[in-house]
C-alpha atoms as a PDB file:
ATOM      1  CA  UNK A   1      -7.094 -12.497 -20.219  1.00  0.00           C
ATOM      2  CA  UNK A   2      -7.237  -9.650 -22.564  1.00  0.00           C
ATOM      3  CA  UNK A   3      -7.588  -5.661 -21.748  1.00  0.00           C
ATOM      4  CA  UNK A   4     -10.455  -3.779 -21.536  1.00  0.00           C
ATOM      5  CA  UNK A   5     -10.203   0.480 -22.031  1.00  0.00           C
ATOM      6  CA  UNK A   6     -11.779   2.971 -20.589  1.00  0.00           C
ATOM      7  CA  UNK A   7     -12.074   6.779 -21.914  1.00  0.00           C
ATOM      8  CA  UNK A   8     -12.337   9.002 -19.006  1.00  0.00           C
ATOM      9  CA  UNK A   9     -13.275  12.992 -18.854  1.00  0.00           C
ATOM     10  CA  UNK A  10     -10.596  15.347 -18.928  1.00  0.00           C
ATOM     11  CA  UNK A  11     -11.102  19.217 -17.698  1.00  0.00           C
ATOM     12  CA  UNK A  12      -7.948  20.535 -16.856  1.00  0.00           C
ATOM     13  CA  UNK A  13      -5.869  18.569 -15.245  1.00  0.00           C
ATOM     14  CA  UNK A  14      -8.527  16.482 -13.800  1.00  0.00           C
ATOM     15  CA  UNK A  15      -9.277  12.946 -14.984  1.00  0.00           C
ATOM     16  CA  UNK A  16     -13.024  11.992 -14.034  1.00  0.00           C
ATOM     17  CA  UNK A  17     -15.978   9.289 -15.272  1.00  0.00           C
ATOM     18  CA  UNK A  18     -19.779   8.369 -13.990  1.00  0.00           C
ATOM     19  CA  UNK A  19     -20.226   5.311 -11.801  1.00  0.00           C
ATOM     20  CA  UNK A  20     -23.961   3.857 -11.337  1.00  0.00           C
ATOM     21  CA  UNK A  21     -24.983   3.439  -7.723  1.00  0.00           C
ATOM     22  CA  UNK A  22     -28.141   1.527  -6.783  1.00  0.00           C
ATOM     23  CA  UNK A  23     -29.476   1.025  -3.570  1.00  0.00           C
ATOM     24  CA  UNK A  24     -32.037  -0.435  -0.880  1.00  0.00           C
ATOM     25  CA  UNK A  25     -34.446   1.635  -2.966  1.00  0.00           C
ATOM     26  CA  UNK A  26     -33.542   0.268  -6.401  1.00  0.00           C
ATOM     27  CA  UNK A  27     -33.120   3.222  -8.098  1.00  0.00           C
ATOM     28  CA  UNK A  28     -30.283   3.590  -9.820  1.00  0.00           C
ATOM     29  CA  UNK A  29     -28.166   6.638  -9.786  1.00  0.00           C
ATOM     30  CA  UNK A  30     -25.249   7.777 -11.994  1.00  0.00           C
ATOM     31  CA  UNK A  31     -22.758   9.769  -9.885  1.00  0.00           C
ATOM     32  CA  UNK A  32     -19.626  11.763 -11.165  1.00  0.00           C
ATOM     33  CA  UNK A  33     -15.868  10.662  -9.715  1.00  0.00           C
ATOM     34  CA  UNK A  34     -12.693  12.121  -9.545  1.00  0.00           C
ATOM     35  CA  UNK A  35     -10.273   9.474 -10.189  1.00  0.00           C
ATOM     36  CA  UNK A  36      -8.129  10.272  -6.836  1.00  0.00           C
ATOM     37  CA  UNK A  37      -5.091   8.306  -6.753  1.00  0.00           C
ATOM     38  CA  UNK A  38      -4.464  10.094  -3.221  1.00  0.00           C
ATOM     39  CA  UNK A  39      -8.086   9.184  -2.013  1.00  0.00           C
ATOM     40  CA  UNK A  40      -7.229   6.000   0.253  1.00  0.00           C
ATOM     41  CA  UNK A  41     -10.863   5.342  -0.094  1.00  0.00           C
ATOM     42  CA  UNK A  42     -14.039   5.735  -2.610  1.00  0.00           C
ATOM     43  CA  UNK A  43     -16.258   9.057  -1.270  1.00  0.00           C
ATOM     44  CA  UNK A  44     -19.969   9.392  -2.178  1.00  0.00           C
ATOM     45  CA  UNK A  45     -22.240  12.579  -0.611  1.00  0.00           C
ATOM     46  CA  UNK A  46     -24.204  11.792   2.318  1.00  0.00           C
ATOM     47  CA  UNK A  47     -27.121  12.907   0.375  1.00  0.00           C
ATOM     48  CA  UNK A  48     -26.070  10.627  -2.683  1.00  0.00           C
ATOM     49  CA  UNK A  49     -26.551   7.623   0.126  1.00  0.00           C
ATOM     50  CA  UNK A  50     -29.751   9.146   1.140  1.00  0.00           C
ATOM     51  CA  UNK A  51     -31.072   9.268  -1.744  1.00  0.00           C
ATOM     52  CA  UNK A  52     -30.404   5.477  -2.661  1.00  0.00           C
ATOM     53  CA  UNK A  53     -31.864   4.423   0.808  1.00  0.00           C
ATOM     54  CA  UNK A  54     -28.861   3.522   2.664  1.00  0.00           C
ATOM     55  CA  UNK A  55     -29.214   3.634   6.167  1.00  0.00           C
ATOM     56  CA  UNK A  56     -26.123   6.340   7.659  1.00  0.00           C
ATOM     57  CA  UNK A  57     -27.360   5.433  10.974  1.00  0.00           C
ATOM     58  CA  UNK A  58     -26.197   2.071  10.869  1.00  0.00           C
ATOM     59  CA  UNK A  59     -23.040   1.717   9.135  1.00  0.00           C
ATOM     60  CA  UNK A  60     -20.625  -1.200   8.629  1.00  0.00           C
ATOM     61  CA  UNK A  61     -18.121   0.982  10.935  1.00  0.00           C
ATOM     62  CA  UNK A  62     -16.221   4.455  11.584  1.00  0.00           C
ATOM     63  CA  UNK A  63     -12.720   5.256   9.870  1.00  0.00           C
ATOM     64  CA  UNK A  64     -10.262   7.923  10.812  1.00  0.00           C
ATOM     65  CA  UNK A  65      -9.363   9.809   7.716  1.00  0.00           C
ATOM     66  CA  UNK A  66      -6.664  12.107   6.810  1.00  0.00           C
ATOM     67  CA  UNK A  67      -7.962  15.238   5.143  1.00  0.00           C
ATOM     68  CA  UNK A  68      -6.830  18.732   4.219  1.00  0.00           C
ATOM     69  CA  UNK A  69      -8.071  20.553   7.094  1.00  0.00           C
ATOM     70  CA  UNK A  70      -6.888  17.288   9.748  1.00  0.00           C
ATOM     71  CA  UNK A  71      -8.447  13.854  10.985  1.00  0.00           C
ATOM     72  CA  UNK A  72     -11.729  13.468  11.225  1.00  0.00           C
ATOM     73  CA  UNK A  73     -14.158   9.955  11.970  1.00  0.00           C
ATOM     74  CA  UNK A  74     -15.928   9.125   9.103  1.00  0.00           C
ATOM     75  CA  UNK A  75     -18.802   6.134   8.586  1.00  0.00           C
ATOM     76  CA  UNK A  76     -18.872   3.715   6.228  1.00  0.00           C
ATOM     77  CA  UNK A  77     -21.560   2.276   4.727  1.00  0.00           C
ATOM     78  CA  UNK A  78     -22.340  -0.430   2.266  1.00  0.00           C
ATOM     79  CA  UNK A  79     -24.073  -0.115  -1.368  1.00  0.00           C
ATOM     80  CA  UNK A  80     -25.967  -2.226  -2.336  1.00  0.00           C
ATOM     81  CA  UNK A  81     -24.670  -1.872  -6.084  1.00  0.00           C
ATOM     82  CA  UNK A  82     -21.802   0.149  -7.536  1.00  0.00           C
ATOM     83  CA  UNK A  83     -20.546  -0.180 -11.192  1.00  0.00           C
ATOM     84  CA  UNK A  84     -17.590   1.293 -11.953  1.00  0.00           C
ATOM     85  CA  UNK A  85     -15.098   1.012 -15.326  1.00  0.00           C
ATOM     86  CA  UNK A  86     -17.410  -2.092 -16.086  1.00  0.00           C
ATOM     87  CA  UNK A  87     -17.080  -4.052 -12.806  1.00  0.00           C
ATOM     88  CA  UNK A  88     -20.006  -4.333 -10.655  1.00  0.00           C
ATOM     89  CA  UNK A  89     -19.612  -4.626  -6.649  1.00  0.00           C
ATOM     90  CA  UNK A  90     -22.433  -5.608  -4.723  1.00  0.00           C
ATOM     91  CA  UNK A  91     -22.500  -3.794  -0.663  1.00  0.00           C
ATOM     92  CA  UNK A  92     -19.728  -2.037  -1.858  1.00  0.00           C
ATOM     93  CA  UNK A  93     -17.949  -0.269   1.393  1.00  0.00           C
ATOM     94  CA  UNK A  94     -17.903   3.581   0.811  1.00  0.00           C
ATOM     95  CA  UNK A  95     -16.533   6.640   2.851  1.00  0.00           C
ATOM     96  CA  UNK A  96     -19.887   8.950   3.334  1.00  0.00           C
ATOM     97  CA  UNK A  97     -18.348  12.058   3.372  1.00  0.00           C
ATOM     98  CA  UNK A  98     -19.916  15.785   1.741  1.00  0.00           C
ATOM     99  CA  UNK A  99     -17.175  16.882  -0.239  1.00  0.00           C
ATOM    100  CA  UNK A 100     -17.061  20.872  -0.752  1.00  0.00           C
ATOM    101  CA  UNK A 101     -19.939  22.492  -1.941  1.00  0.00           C
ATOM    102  CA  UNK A 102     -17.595  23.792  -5.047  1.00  0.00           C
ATOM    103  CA  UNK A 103     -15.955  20.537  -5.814  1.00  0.00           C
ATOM    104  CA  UNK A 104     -16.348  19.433  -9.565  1.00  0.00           C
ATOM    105  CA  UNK A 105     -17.824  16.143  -8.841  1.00  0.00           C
ATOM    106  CA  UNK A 106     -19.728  14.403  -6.203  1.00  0.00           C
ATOM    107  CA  UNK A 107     -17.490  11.863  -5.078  1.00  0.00           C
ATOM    108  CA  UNK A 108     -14.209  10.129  -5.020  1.00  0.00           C
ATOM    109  CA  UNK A 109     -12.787   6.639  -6.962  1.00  0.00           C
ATOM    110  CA  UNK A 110     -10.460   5.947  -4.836  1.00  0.00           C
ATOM    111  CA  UNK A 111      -7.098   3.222  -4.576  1.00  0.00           C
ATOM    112  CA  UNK A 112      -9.567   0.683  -2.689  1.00  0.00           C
ATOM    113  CA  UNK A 113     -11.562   0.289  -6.099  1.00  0.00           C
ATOM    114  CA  UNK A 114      -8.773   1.187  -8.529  1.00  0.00           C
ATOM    115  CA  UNK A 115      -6.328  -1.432  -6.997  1.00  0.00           C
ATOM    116  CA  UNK A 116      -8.726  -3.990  -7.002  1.00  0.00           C
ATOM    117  CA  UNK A 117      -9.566  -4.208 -10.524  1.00  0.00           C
ATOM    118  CA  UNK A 118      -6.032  -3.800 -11.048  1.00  0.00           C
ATOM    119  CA  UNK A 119      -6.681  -0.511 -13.049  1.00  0.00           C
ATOM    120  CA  UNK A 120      -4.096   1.368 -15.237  1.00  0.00           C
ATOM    121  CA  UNK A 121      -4.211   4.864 -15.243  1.00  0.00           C
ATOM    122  CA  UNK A 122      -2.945   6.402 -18.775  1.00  0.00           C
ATOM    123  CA  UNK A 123      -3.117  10.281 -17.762  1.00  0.00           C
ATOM    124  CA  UNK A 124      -1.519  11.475 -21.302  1.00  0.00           C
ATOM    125  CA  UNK A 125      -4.505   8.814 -23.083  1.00  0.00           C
ATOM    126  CA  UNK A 126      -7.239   9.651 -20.516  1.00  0.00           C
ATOM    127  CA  UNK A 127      -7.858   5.884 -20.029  1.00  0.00           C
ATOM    128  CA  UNK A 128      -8.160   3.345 -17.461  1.00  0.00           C
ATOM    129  CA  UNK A 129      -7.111  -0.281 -18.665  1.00  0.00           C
ATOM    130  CA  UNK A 130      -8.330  -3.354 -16.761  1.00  0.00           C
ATOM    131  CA  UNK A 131      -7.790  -7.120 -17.084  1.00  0.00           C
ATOM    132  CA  UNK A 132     -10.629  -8.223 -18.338  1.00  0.00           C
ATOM    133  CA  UNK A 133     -12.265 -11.428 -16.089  1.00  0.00           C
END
């Protein structure tokens, strides 16, 4: 197996990158993440979802979540394609979740994703390294 390297965006202190997200609709989307090492889960907008054509009033199930301001029941929901640091997931399981109206990106990468393409986070480099398959 050899590595494979990802540049990511830096502003500030925040690491970020684009995912594409394709749905029911087949449209694809490209969506900006923060890379949230935090974030037990990935977050896309409710209207992100929407606009793909996934169905929020069915979802694959309800999670409690810990946020900033306490827990709260969140659905999850399935998309139909997510590509992310070059690995493509088909009814990928996402948090739908708005994120602040001020918040830099539009969703969350969270551990769930990172940890399962065993991704290595090189904050000084602004890279993500990956085994590649």
């Amino acid at each position: 197996m050899s590595k494979i390297i990802y540049r990511v965006q830096r502003q500030q202190n925040i690491l970020w990158l684009r995912a594409a997200v394709r749905g029911s609709n087949n449209t694809p989307l490209l969506v900006k993440l923060l890379i949230d090492t935090g974030a037990s889960y990935t977050v896309l907008p409710r209207k992100i979802l929407q606009r793909i054509g996934c169905n929020l009033n069915q979802p694959l199930g309800n999670k409690k979540i810990v946020t900033a301001n306490g827990v709260i029941v969140v659905p999850i929901v399935a998309v139909p394609s997510f590509n992310c640091l070059g690995v493509k997931q088909e009814n990928y399981p996402v948090v739908a979740l708005d994120l602040p109206a001020n918040s830099f990106t539009e969703g969350l990468l969270g551990m769930d994703f990172l940890c399962e393409v065993k991704a290595v986070i090189d904050v000084a480099r602004g890279e993500i390294r990956r085994e590649s398959q």
